[in-house]
C-alpha atoms as a PDB file:
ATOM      1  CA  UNK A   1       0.000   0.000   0.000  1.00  0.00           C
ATOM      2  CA  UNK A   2       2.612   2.572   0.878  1.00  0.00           C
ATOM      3  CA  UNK A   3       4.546   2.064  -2.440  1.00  0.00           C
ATOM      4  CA  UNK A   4       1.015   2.603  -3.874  1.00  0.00           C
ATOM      5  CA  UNK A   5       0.695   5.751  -2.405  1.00  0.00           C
ATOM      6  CA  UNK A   6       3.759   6.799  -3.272  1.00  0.00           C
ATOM      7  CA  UNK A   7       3.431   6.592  -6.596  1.00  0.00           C
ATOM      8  CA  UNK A   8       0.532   7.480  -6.737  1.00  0.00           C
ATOM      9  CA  UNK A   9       0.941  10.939  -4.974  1.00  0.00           C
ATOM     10  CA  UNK A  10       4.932  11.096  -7.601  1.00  0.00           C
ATOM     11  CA  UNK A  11       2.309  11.327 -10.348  1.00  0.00           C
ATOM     12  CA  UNK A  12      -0.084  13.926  -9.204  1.00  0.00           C
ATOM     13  CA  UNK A  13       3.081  15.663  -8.112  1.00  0.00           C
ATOM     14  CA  UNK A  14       4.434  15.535 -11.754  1.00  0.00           C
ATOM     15  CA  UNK A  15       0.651  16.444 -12.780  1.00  0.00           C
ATOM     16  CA  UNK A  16       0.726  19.830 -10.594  1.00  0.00           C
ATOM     17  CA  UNK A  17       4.055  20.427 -12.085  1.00  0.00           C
ATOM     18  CA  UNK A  18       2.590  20.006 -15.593  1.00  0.00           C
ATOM     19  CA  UNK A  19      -0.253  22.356 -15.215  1.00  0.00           C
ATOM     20  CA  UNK A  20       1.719  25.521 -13.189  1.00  0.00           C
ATOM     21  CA  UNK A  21       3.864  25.381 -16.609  1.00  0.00           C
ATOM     22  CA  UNK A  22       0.679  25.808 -18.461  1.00  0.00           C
ATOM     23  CA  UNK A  23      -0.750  28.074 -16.602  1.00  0.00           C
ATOM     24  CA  UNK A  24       2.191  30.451 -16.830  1.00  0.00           C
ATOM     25  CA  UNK A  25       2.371  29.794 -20.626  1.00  0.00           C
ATOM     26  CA  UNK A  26      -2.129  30.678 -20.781  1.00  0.00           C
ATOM     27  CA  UNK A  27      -0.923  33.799 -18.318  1.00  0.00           C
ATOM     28  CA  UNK A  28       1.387  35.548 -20.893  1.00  0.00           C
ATOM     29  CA  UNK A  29       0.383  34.305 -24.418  1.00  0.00           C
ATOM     30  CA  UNK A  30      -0.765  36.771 -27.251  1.00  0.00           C
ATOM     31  CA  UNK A  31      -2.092  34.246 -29.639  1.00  0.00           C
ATOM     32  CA  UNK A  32      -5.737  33.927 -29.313  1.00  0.00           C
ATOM     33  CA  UNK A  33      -5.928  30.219 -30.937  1.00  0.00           C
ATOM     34  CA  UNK A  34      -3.059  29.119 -29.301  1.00  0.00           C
ATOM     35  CA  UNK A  35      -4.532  30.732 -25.866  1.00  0.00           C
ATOM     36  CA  UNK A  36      -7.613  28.770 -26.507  1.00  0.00           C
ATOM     37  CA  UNK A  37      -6.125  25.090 -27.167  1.00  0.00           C
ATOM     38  CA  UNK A  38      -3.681  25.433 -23.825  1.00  0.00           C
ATOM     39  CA  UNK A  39      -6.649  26.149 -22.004  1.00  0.00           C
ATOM     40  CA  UNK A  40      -8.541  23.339 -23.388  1.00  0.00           C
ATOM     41  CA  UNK A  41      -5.517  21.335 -22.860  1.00  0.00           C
ATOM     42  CA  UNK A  42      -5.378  22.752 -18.880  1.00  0.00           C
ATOM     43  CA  UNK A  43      -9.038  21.498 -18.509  1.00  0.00           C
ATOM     44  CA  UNK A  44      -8.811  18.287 -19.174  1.00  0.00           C
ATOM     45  CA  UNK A  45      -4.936  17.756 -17.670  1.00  0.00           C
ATOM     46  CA  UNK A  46      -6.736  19.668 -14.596  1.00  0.00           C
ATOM     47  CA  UNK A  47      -9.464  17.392 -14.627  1.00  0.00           C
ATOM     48  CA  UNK A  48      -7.061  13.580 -14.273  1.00  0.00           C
ATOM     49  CA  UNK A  49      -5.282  16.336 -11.991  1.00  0.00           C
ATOM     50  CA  UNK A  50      -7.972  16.440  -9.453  1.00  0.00           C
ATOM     51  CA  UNK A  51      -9.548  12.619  -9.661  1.00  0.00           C
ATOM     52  CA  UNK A  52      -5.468  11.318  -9.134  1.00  0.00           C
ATOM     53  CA  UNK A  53      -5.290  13.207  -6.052  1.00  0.00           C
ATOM     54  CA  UNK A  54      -9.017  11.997  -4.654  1.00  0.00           C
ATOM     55  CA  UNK A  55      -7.259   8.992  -5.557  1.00  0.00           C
ATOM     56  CA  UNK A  56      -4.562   9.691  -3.646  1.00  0.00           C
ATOM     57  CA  UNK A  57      -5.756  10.426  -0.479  1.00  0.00           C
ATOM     58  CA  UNK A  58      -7.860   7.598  -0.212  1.00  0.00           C
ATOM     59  CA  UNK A  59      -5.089   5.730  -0.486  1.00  0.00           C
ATOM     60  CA  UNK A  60      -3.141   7.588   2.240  1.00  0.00           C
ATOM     61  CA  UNK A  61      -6.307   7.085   4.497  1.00  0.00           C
ATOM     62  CA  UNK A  62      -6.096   3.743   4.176  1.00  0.00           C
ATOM     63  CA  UNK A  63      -2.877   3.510   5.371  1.00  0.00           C
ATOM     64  CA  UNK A  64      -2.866   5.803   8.174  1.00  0.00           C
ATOM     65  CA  UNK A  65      -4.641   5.798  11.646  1.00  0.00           C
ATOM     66  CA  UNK A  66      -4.771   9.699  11.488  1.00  0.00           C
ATOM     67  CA  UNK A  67      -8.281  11.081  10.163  1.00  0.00           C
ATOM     68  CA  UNK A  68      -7.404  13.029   7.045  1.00  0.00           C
ATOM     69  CA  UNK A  69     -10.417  15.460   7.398  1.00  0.00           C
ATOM     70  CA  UNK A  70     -10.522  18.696   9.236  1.00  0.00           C
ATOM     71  CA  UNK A  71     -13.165  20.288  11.745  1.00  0.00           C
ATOM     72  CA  UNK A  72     -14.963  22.497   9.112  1.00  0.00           C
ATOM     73  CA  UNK A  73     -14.291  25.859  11.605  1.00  0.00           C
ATOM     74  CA  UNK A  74     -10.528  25.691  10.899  1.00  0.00           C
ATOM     75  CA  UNK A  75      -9.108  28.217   8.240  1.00  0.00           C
ATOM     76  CA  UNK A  76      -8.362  26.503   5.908  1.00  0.00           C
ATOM     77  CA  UNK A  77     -12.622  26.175   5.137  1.00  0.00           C
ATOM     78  CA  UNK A  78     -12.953  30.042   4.930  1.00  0.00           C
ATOM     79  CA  UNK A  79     -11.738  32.507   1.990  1.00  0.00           C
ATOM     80  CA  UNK A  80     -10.843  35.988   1.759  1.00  0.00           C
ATOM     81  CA  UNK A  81     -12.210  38.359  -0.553  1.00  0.00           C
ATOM     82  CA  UNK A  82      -9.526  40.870  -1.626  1.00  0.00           C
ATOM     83  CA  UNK A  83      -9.795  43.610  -4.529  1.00  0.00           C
ATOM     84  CA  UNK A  84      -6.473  44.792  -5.898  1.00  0.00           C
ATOM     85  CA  UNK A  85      -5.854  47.497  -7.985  1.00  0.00           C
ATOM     86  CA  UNK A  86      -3.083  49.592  -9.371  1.00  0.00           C
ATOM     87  CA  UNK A  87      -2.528  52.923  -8.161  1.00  0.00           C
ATOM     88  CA  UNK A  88      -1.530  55.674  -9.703  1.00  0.00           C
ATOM     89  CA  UNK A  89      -2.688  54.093 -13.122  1.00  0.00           C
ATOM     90  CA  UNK A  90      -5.792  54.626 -15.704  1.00  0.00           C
ATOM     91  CA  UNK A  91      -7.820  53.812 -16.987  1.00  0.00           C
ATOM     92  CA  UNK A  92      -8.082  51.760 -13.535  1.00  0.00           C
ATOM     93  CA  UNK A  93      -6.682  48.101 -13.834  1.00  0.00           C
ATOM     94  CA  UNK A  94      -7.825  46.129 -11.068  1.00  0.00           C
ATOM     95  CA  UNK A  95      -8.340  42.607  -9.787  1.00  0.00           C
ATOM     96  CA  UNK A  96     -11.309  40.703  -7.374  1.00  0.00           C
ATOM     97  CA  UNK A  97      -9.953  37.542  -5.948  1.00  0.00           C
ATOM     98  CA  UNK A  98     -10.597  34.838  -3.734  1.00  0.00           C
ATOM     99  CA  UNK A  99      -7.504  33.210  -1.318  1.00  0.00           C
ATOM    100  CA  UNK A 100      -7.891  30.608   1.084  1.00  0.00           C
ATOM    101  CA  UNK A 101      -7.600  32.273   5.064  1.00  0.00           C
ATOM    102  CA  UNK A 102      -4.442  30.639   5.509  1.00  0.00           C
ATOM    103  CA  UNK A 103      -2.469  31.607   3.151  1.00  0.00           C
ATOM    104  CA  UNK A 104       0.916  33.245   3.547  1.00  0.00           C
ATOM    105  CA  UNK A 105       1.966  36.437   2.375  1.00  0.00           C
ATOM    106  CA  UNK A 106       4.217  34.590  -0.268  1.00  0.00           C
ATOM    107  CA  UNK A 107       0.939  32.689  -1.750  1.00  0.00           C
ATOM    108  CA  UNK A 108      -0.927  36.145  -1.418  1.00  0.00           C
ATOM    109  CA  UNK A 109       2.369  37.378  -3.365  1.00  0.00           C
ATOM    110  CA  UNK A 110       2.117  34.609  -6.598  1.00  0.00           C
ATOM    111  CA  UNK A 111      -1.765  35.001  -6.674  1.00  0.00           C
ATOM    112  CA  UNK A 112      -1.346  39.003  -7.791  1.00  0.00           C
ATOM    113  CA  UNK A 113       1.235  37.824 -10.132  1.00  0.00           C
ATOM    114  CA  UNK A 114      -1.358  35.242 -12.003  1.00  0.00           C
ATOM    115  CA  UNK A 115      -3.793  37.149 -11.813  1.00  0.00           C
ATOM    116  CA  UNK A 116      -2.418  40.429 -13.232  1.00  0.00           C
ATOM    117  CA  UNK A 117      -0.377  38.976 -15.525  1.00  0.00           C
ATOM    118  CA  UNK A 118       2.569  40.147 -14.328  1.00  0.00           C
ATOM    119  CA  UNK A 119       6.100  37.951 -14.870  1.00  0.00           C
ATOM    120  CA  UNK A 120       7.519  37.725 -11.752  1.00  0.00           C
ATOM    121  CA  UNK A 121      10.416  38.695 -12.457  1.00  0.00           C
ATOM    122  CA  UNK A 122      11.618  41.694  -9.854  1.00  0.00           C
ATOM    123  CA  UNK A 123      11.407  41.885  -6.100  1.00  0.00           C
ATOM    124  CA  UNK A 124       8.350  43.001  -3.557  1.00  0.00           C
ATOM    125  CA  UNK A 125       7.567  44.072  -0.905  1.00  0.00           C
ATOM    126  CA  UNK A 126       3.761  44.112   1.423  1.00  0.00           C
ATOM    127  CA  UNK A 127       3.459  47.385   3.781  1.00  0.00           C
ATOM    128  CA  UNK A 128       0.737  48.357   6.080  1.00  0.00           C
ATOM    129  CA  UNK A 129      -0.729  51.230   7.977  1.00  0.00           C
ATOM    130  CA  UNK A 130       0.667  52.499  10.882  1.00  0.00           C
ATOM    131  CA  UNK A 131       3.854  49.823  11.039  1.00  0.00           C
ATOM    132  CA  UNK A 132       7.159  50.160   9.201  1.00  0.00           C
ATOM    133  CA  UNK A 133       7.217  46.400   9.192  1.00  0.00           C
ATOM    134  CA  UNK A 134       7.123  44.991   5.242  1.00  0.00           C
ATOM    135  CA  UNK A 135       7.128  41.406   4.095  1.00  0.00           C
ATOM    136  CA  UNK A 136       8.066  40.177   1.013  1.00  0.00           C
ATOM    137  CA  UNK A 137      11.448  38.535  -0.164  1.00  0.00           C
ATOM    138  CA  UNK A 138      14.637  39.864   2.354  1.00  0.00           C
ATOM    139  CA  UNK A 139      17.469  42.367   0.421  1.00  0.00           C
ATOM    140  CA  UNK A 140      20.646  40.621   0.598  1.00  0.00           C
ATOM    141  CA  UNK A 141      22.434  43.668   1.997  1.00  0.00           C
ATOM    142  CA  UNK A 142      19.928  44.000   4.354  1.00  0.00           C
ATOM    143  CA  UNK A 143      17.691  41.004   5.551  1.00  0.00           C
ATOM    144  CA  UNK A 144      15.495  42.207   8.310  1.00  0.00           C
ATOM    145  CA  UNK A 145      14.490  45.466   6.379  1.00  0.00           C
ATOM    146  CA  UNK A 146      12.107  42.959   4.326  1.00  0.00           C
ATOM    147  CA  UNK A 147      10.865  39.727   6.187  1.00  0.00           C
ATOM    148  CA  UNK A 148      10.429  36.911   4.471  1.00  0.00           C
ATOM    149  CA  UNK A 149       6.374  36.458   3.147  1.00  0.00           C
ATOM    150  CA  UNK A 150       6.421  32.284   3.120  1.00  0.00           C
ATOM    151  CA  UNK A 151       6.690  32.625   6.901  1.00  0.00           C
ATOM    152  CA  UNK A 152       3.605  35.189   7.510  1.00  0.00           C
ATOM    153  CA  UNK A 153      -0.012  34.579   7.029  1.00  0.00           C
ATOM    154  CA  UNK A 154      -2.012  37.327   5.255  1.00  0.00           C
ATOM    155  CA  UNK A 155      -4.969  37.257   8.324  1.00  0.00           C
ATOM    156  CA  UNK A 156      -2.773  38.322  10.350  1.00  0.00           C
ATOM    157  CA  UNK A 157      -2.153  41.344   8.723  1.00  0.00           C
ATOM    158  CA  UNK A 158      -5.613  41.790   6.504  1.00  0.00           C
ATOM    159  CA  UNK A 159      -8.549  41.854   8.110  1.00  0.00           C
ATOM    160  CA  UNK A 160     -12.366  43.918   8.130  1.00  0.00           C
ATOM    161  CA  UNK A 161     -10.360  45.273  11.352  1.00  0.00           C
ATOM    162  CA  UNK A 162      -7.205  46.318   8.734  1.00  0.00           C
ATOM    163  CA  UNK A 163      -8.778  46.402   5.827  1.00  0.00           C
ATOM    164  CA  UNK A 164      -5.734  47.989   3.477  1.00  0.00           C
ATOM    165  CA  UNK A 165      -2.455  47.202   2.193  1.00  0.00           C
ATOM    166  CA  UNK A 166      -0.038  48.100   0.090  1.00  0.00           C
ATOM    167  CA  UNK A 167       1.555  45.704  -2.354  1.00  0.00           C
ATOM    168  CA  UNK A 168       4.684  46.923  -4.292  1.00  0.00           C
ATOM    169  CA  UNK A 169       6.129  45.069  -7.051  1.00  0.00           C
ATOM    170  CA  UNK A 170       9.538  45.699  -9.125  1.00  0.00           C
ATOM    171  CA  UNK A 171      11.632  48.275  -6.805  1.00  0.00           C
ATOM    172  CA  UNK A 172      12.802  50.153  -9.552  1.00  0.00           C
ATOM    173  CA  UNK A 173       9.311  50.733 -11.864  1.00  0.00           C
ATOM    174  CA  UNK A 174       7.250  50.884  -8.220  1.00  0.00           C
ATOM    175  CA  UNK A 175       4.518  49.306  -9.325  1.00  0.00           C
ATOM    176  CA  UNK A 176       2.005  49.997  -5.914  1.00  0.00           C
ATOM    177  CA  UNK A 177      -1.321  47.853  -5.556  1.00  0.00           C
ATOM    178  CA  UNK A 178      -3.932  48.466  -3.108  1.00  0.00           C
ATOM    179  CA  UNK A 179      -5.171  45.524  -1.922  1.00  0.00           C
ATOM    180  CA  UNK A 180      -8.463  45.955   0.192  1.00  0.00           C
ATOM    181  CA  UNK A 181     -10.114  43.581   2.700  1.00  0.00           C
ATOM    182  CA  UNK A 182     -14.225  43.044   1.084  1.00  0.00           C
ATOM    183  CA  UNK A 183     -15.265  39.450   2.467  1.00  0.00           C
ATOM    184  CA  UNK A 184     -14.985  36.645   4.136  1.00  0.00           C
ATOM    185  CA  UNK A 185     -16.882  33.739   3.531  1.00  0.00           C
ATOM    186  CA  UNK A 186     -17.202  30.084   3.817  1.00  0.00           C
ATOM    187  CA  UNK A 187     -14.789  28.194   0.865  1.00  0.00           C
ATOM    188  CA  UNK A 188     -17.768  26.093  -1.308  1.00  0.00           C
ATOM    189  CA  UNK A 189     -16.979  21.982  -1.253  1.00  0.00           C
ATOM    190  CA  UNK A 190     -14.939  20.670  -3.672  1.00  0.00           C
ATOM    191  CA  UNK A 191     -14.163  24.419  -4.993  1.00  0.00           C
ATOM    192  CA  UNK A 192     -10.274  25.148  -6.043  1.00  0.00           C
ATOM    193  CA  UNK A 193      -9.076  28.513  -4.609  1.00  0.00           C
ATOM    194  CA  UNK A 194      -7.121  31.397  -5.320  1.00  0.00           C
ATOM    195  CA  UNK A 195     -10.227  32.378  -7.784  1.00  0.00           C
ATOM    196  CA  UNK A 196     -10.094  35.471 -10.289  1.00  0.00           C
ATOM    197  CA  UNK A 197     -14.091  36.452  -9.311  1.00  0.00           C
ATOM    198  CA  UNK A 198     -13.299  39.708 -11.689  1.00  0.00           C
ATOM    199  CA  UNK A 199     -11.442  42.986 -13.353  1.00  0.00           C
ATOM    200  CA  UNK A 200     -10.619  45.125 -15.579  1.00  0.00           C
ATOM    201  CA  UNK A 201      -8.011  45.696 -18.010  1.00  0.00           C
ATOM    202  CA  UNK A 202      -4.631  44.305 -18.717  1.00  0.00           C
ATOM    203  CA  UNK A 203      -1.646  44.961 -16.379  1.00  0.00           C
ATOM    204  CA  UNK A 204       1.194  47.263 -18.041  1.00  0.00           C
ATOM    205  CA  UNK A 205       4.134  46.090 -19.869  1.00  0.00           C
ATOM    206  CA  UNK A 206       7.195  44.568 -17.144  1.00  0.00           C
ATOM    207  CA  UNK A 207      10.289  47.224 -17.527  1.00  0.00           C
ATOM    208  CA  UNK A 208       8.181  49.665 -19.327  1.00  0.00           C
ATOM    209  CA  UNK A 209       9.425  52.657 -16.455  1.00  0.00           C
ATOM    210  CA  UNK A 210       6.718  52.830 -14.201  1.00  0.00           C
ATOM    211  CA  UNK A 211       2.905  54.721 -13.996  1.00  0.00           C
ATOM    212  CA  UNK A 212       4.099  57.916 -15.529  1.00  0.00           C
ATOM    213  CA  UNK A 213       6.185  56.228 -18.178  1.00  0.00           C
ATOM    214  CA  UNK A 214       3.405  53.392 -18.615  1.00  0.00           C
ATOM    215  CA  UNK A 215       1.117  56.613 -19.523  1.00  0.00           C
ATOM    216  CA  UNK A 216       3.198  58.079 -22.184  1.00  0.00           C
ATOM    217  CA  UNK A 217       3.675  54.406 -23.736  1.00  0.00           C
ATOM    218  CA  UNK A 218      -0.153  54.263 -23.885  1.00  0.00           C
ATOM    219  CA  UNK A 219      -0.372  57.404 -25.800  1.00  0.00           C
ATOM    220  CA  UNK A 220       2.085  57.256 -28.086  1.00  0.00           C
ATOM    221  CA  UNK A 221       1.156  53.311 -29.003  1.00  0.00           C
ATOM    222  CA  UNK A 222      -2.483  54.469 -29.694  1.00  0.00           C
ATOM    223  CA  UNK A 223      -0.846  57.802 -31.975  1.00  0.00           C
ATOM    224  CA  UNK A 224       1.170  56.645 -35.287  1.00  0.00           C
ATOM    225  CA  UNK A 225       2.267  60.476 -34.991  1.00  0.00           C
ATOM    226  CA  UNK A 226       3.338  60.190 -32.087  1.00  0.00           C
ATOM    227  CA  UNK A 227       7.846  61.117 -31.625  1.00  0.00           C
ATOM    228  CA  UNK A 228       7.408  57.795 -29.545  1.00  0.00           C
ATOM    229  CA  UNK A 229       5.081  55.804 -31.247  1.00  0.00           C
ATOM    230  CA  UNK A 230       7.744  54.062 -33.634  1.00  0.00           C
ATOM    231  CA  UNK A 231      10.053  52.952 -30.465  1.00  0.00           C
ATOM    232  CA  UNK A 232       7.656  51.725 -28.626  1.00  0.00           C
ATOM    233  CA  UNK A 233       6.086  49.494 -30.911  1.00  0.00           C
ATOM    234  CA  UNK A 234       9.707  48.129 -31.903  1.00  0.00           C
ATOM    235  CA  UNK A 235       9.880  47.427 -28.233  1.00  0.00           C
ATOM    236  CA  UNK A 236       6.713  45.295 -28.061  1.00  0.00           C
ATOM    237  CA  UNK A 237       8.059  43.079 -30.573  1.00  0.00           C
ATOM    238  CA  UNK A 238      10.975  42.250 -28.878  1.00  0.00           C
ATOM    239  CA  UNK A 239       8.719  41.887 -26.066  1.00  0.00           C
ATOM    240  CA  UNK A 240       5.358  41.416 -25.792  1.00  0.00           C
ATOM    241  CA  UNK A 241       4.552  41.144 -29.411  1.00  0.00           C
ATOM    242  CA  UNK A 242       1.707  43.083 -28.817  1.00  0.00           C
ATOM    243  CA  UNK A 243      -0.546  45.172 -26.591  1.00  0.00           C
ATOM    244  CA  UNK A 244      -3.977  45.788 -25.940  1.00  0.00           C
ATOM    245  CA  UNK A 245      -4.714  47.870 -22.937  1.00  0.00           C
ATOM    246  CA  UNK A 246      -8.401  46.833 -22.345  1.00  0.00           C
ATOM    247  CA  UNK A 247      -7.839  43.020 -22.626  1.00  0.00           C
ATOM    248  CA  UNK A 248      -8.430  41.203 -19.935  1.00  0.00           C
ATOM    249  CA  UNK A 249     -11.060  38.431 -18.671  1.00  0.00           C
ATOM    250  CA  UNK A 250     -11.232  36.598 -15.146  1.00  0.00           C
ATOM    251  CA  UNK A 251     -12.052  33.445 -16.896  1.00  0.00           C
ATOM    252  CA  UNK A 252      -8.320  33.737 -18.767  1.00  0.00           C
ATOM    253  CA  UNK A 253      -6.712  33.700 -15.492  1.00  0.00           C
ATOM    254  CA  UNK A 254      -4.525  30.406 -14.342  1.00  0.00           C
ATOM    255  CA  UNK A 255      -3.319  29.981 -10.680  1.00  0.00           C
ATOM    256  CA  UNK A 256      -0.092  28.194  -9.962  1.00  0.00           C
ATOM    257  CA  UNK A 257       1.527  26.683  -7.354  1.00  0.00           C
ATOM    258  CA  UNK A 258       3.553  29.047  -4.851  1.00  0.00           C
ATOM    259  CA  UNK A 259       5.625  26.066  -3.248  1.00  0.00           C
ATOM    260  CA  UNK A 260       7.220  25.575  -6.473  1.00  0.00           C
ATOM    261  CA  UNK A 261       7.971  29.328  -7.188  1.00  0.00           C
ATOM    262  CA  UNK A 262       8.860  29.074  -3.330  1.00  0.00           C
ATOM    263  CA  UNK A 263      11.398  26.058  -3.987  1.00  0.00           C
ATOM    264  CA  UNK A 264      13.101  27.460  -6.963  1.00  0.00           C
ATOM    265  CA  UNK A 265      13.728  30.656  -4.870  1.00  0.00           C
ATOM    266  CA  UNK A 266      15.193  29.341  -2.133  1.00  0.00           C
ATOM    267  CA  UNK A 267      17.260  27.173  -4.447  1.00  0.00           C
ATOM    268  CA  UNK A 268      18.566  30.459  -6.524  1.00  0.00           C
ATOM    269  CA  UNK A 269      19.683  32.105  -2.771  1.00  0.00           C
ATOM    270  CA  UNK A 270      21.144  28.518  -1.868  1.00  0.00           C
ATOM    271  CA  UNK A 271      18.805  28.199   1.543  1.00  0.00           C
ATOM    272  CA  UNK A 272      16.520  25.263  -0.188  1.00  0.00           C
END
């Protein structure tokens, strides 16, 4: 039986693996066609994903005297309901989601990132009212000005008692986020969370210099005339490809796993 469970819990490992790489290509693609077969391909991968670890934990029932379910008043059974949105940015671009009450400010972290659309690819950094404390991922040349988000929960900062935060993403471009307290309410059976409930238009271009910058690139991209216009769109070819400001739909949105992002960042600072 063990040997069963392990592999059968190696292949829904593998599985998970599978899909997070999906879901990051579905996050960032252009091509509409291509956008629509991944996510048909996500579905049903998502699908065997979800029966193989049923599977799975029936099996490690079995074999254990410990009762795998959980009193239904623990956190992990509720959700928060948290709208962010860019500031300093319009038209606004904003984002509605749903995150299990236990999460950590590292899972709270990779759930913006998905659901924005950002890459991931700079630093961050959580603040809050009245507190100089921020969590996030620590500076090397200076560890406790930033502590470290895998090892705080988000309810213990976010709350209807603290309703606001600020998220900051990419130190250089300062890309701020509110991210407001709405709900919390009672995670439905069987239900996958973080959720994308809603929003509105695409996040801005990574590297592209920031909310005043980001507002020039919008004019001049939308202006053939413009002294910009040419530059810019060079740019989005070598980057992007293209750009549509207004793009953006909750359903397109694919969640993936922030242990893995977690591992291969520990790894890259040699503390894995």
């Amino acid at each position: 039986m063990a040997t069963t469970m392990s592999f059968l819990s190696a292949r829904h490992a593998e599985l998970t693996e599978f899909l997070d790489a999906l879901a990051a290509e579905a996050n960032h693609c252009e091509d509409v066609a291509l956008r629509n077969r991944i996510d048909q391909l996500y579905d049903r991968i998502e699908h065997a994903e979800r029966v193989l670890g049923v599977v799975a934990n029936l099996t490690s029932d079995e074999d254990s005297s410990e009762p795998s379910h959980r009193h239904p008043d623990q956190a992990e059974h509720l959700v928060l309901q948290l709208k962010i949105e860019h500031l300093g940015v319009e038209p606004p671009v904003w984002r509605r989601i749903l995150l299990p009450s236990d999460s950590s400010f590292w899972d709270l972290h990779v759930a913006i990132q998905d659901a924005m659309g950002w890459h991931d690819r700079h630093l961050h950094a959580f603040s809050f009212l009245g507190t100089p404390e921020r969590i996030g991922i620590p500076l090397d040349d200076d560890p406790a000005a930033i502590r470290p988000g895998w090892l705080h929960r988000v309810e213990e900062h976010i709350s209807c008692s603290r309703p606001l935060a600020l998220y900051e993403y990419d130190f250089g471009d300062s890309w701020f986020h509110e991210i407001r307290f709405e709900d919390v309410r009672d995670a439905i059976t069987g239900a996958t969370y973080p959720q994308c409930l809603a929003g509105e238009r695409r996040c801005p271009p990574e590297d592209c210099g920031g909310a005043e910058r980001y507002k020039e690139f919008l004019e001049a991209i939308s202006d053939p005339t413009h002294p910009e216009h040419t530059d810019f769109m060079d740019w989005m070819k070598l980057t992007s490809g293209s750009f549509d400001p207004e793009a953006f739909s909750p359903q397109d949105v694919r969640f993936t796993a922030p242990s893995r992002r977690l591992r291969s960042l520990l790894n890259e600072q040699g503390t894995g």
